[in-house]
Every structure is written in structure tokens, then in C-alpha cells.
N, C-alpha and C. Protein backbone atom coordinates (compact mmCIF):
# COMPACT_ATOMS: atom_id res chain seq x y z
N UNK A 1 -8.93 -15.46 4.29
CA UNK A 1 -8.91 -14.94 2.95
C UNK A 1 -7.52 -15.23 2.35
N UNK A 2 -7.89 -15.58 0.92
CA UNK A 2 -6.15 -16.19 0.88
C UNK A 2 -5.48 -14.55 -0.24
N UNK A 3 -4.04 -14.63 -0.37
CA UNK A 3 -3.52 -13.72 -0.79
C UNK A 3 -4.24 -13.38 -2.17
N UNK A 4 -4.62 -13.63 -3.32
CA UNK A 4 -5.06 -13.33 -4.73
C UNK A 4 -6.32 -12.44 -4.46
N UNK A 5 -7.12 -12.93 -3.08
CA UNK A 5 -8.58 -11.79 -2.40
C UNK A 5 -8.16 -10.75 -1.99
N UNK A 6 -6.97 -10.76 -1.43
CA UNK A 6 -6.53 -9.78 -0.41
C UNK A 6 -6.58 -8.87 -1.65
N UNK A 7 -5.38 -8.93 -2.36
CA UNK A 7 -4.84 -8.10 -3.32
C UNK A 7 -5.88 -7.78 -4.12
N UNK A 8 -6.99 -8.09 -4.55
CA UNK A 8 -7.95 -7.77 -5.42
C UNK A 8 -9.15 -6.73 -4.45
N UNK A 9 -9.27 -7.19 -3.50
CA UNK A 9 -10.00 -6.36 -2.33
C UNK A 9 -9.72 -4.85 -1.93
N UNK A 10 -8.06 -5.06 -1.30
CA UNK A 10 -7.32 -3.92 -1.35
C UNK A 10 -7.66 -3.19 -2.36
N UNK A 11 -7.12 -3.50 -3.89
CA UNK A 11 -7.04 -2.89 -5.30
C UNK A 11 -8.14 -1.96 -5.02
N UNK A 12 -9.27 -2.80 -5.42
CA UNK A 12 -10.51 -2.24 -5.46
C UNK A 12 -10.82 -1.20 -4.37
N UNK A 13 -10.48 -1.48 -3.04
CA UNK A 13 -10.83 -0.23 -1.95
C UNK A 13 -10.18 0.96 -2.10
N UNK A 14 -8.81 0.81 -2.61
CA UNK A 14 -8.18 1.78 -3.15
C UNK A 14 -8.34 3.21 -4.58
N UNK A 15 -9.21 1.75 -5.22
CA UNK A 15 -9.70 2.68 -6.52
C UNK A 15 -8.50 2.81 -7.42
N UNK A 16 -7.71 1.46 -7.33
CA UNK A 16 -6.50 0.95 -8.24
C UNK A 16 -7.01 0.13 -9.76
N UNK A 17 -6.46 0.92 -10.60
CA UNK A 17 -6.82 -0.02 -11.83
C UNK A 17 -5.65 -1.14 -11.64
N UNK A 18 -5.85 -2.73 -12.40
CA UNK A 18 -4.91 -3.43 -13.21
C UNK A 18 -3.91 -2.81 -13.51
N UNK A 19 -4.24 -2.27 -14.28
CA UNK A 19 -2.91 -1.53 -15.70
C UNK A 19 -1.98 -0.37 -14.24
N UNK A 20 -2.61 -0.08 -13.29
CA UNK A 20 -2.08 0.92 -12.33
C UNK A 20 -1.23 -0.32 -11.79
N UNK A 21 -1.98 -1.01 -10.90
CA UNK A 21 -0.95 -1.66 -10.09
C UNK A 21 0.26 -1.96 -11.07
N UNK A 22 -0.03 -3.12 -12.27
CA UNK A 22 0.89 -3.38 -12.94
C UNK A 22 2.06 -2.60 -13.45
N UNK A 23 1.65 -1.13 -13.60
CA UNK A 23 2.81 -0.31 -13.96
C UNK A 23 3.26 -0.14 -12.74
N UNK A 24 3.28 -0.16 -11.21
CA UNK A 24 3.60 0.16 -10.56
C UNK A 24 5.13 -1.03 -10.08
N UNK A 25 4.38 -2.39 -10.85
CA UNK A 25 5.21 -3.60 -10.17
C UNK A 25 5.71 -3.82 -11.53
N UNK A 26 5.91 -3.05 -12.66
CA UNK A 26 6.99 -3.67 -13.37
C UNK A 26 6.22 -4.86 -14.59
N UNK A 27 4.61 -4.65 -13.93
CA UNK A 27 4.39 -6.00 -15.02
C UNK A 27 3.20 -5.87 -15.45
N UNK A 28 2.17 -6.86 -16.57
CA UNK A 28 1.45 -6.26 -17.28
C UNK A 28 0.17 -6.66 -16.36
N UNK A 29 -0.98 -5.68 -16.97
CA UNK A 29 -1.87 -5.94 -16.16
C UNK A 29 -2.64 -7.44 -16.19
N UNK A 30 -2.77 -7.71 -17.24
CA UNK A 30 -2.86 -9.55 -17.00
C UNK A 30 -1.94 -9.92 -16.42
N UNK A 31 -0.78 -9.77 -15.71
CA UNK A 31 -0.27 -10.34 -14.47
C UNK A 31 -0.82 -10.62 -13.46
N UNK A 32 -1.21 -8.91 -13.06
CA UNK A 32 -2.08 -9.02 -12.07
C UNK A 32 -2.96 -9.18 -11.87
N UNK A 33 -3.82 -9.55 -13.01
CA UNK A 33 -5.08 -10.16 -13.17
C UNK A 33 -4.74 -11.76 -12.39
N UNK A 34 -4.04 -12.19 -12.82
CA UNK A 34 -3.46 -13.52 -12.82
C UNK A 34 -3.10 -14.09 -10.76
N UNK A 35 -2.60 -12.77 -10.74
CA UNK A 35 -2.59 -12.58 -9.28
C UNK A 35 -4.19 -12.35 -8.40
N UNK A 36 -4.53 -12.07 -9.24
CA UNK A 36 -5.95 -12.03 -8.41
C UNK A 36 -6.75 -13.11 -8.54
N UNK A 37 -6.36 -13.90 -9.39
CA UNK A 37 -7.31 -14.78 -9.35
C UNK A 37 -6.80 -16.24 -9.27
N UNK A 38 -5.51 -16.17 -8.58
CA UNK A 38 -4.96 -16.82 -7.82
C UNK A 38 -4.13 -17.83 -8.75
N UNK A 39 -4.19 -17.62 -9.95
CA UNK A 39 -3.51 -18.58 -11.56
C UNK A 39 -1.72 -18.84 -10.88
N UNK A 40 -1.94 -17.51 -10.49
CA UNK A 40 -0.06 -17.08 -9.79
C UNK A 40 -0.29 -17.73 -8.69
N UNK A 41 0.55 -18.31 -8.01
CA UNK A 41 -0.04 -18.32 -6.13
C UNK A 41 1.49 -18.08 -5.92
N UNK A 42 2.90 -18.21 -6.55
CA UNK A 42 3.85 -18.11 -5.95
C UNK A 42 4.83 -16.74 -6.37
N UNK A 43 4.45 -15.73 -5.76
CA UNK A 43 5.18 -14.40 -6.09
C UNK A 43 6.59 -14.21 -5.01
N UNK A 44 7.51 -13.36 -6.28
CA UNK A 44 8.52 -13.48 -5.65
C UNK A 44 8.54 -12.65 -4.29
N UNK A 45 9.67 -12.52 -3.60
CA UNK A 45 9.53 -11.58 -2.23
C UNK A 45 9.59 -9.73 -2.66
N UNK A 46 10.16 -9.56 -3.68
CA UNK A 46 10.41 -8.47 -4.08
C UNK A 46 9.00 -8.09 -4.67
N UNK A 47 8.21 -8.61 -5.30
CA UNK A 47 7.11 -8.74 -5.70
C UNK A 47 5.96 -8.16 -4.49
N UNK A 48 5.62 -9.37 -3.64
CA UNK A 48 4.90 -9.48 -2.57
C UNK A 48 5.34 -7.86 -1.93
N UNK A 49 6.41 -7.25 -1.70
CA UNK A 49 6.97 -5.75 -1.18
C UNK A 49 6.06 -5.12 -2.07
N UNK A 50 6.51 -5.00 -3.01
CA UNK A 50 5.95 -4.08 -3.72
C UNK A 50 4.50 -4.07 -3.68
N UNK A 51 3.98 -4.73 -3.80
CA UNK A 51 2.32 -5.12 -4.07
C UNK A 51 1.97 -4.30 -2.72
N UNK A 52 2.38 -4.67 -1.50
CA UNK A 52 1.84 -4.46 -0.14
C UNK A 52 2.15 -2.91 -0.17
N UNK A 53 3.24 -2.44 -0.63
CA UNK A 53 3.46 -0.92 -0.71
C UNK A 53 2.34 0.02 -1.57
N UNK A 54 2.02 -0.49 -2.50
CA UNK A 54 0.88 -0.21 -3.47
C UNK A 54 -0.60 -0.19 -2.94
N UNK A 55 -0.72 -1.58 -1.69
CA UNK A 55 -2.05 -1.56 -1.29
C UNK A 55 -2.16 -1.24 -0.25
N UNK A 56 -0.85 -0.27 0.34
CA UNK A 56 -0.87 0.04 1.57
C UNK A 56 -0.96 -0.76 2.89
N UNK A 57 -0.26 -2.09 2.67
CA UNK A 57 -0.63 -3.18 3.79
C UNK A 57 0.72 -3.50 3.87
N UNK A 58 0.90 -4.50 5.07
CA UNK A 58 2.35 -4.82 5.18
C UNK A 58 2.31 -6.46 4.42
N UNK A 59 3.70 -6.93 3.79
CA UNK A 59 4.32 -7.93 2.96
C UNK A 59 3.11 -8.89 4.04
N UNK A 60 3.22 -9.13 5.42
CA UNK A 60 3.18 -10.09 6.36
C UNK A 60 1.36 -10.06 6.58
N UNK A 61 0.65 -9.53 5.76
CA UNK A 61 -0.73 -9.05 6.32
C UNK A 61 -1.07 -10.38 4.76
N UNK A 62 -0.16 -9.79 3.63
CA UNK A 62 -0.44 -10.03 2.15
C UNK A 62 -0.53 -11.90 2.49
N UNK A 63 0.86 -12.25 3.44
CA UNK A 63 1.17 -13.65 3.62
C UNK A 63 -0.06 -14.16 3.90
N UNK A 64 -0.64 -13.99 4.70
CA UNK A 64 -1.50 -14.41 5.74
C UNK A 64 -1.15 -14.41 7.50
N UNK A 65 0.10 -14.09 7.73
CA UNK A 65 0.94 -13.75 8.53
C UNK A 65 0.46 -13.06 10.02
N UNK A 66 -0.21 -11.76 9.74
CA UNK A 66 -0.74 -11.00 10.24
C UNK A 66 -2.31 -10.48 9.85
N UNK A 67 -2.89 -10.25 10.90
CA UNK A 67 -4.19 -9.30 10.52
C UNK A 67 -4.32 -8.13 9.84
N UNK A 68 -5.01 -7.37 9.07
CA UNK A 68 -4.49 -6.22 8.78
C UNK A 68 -4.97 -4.92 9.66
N UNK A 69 -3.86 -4.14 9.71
CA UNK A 69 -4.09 -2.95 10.93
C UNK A 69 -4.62 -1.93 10.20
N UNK A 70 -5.46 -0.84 11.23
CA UNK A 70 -5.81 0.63 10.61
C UNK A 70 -4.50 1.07 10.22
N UNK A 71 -3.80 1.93 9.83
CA UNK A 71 -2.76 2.57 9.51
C UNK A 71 -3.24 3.74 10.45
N UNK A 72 -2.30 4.13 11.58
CA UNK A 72 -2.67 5.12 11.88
C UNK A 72 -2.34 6.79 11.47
N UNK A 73 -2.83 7.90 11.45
CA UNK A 73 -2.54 9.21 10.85
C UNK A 73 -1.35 9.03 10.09
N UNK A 74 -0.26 9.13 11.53
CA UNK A 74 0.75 9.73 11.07
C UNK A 74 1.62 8.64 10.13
N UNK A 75 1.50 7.08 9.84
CA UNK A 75 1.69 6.38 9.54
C UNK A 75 1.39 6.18 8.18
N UNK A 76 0.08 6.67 7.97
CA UNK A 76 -0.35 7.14 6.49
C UNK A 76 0.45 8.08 6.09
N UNK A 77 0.56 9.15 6.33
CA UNK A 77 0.96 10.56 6.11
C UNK A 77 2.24 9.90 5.67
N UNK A 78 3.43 9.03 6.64
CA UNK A 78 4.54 8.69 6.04
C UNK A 78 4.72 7.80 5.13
N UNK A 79 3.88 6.93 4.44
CA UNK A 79 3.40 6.20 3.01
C UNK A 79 3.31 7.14 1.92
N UNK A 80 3.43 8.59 2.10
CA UNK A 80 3.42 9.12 0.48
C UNK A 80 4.59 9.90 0.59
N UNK A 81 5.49 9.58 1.00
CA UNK A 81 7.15 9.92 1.26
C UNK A 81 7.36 8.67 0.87
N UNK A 82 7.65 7.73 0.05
CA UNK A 82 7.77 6.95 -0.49
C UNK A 82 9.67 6.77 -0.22
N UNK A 83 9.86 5.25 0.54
CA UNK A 83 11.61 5.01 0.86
C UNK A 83 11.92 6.26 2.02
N UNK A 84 11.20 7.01 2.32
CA UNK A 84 12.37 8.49 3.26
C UNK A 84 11.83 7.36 4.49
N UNK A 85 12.73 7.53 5.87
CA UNK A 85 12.17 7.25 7.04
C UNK A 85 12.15 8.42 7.96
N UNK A 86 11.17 8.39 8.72
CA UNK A 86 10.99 9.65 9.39
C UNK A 86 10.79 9.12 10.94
N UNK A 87 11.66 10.16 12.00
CA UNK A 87 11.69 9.96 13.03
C UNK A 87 9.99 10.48 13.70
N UNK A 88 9.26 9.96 14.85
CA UNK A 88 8.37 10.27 15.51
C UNK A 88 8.39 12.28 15.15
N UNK A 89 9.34 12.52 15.65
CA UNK A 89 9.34 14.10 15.80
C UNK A 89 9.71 14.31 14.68
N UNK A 90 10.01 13.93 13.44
CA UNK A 90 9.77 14.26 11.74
C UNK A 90 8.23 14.34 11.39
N UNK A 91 7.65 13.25 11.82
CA UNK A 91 6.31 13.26 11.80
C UNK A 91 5.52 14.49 12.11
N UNK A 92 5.52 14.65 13.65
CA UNK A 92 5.04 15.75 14.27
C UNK A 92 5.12 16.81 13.39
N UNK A 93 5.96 16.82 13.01
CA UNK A 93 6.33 18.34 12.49
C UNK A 93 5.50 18.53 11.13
N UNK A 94 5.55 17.32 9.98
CA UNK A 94 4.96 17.61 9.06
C UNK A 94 3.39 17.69 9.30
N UNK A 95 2.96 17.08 10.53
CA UNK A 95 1.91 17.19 10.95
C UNK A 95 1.43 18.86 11.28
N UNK A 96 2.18 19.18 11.95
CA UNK A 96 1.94 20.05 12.58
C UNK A 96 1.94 21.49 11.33
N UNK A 97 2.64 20.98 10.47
CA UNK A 97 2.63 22.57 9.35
C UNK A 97 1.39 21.93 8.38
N UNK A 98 0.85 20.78 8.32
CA UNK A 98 0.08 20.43 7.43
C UNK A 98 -1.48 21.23 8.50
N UNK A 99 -1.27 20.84 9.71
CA UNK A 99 -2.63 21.51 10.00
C UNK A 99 -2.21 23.12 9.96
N UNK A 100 -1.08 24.20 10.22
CA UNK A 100 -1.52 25.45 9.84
C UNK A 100 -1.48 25.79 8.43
N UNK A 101 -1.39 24.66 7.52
CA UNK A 101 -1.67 25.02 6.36
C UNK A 101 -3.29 24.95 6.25
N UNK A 102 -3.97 23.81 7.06
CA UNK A 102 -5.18 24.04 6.94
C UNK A 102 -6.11 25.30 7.11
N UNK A 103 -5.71 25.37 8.81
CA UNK A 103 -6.07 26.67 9.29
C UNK A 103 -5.78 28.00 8.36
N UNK A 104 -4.78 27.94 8.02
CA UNK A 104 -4.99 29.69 7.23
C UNK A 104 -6.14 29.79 5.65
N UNK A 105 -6.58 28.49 5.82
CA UNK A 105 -7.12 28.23 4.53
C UNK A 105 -8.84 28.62 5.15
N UNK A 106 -9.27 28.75 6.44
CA UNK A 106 -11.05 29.05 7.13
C UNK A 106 -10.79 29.82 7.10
């Protein structure tokens, strides 16, 4: 699958408008139209980051580089901390108050 599918695939599984991604990367949504349908084929690297951050995939999945992986739990969970990095046992922890937030909620 070449990169303009990926990104349009993703979009869509996500339940991303155009006009969303595009405000997200700085550009209009006929950009990314443009990107999807492959008009673009050469995006910059700062670009390609961003996009993969948006569709939740890595820069190297977008290349063709790599396969794309499940994201696992806690790996998701650290995608909407957007730039923070979190140690294994940062994780745990937000894990761990996110489920007794569940629990006091049955």
C-alpha cells in the first residue's frame, strides 16, 4: 500500500475529517486531499511526523518502512499526553488510577 492509502485509510478509521487533519498539520484541507490521492508524493519530514502523530502510526510505518503495529494499552494511553515522555512505571501508575477511577464508578 503506498503512503497517500495509508494516510487516507488511517484518516478514515479514525473518523478524521480533511479540514481536521489539515488544521492539525498547519495546512488546508485540499492539501490533504492532495496527499491522499497521491498529487503530493513528496512530503517534508516534519510533515510525514506530524501526519503519523495524527494517525497514530509511526513516521516509518507511513514510509513503507515498517508494518504497522497494534499500539499496545499503555502505549495508546501515552499518545494523548501529547510530547510528555513517560517512564514504564509513569505508565503503570496512570494506569492504575485510571482503573480505580473506573471501579468507584459500578
Amino acid at each position: 500500500m503506498e503512503m497517500n492509502e495509508k494516510i487516507k485509510q488511517k484518516r478514515e478509521e479514525l473518523g478524521l475529517t480533511l479540514q481536521e487533519v489539515g488544521e492539525y498539520l498547519g495546512v488546508s484541507k485540499a492539501t490533504v486531499q492532495r496527499y491522499e490521492s497521491g498529487e503530493i508524493k513528496n512530503l517534508k519530514l516534519d510533515s510525514i511526523e506530524k501526519l503519523a502523530e495524527i494517525l497514530k502510526v509511526s513516521p516509518a510505518y507511513l514510509m513503507g518502512w515498517e508494518e504497522q503495529r497494534k499500539l499496545n494499552k499503555l502505549e495508546t494511553l501515552a499518545a494523548h499526553f501529547d510530547g510528555d515522555d513517560f517512564t514504564k512505571d509513569d505508565l503503570d501508575d496512570i494506569e492504575n488510577f485510571i482503573n480505580y477511577i473506573k471501579s468507584k464508578k459500578k
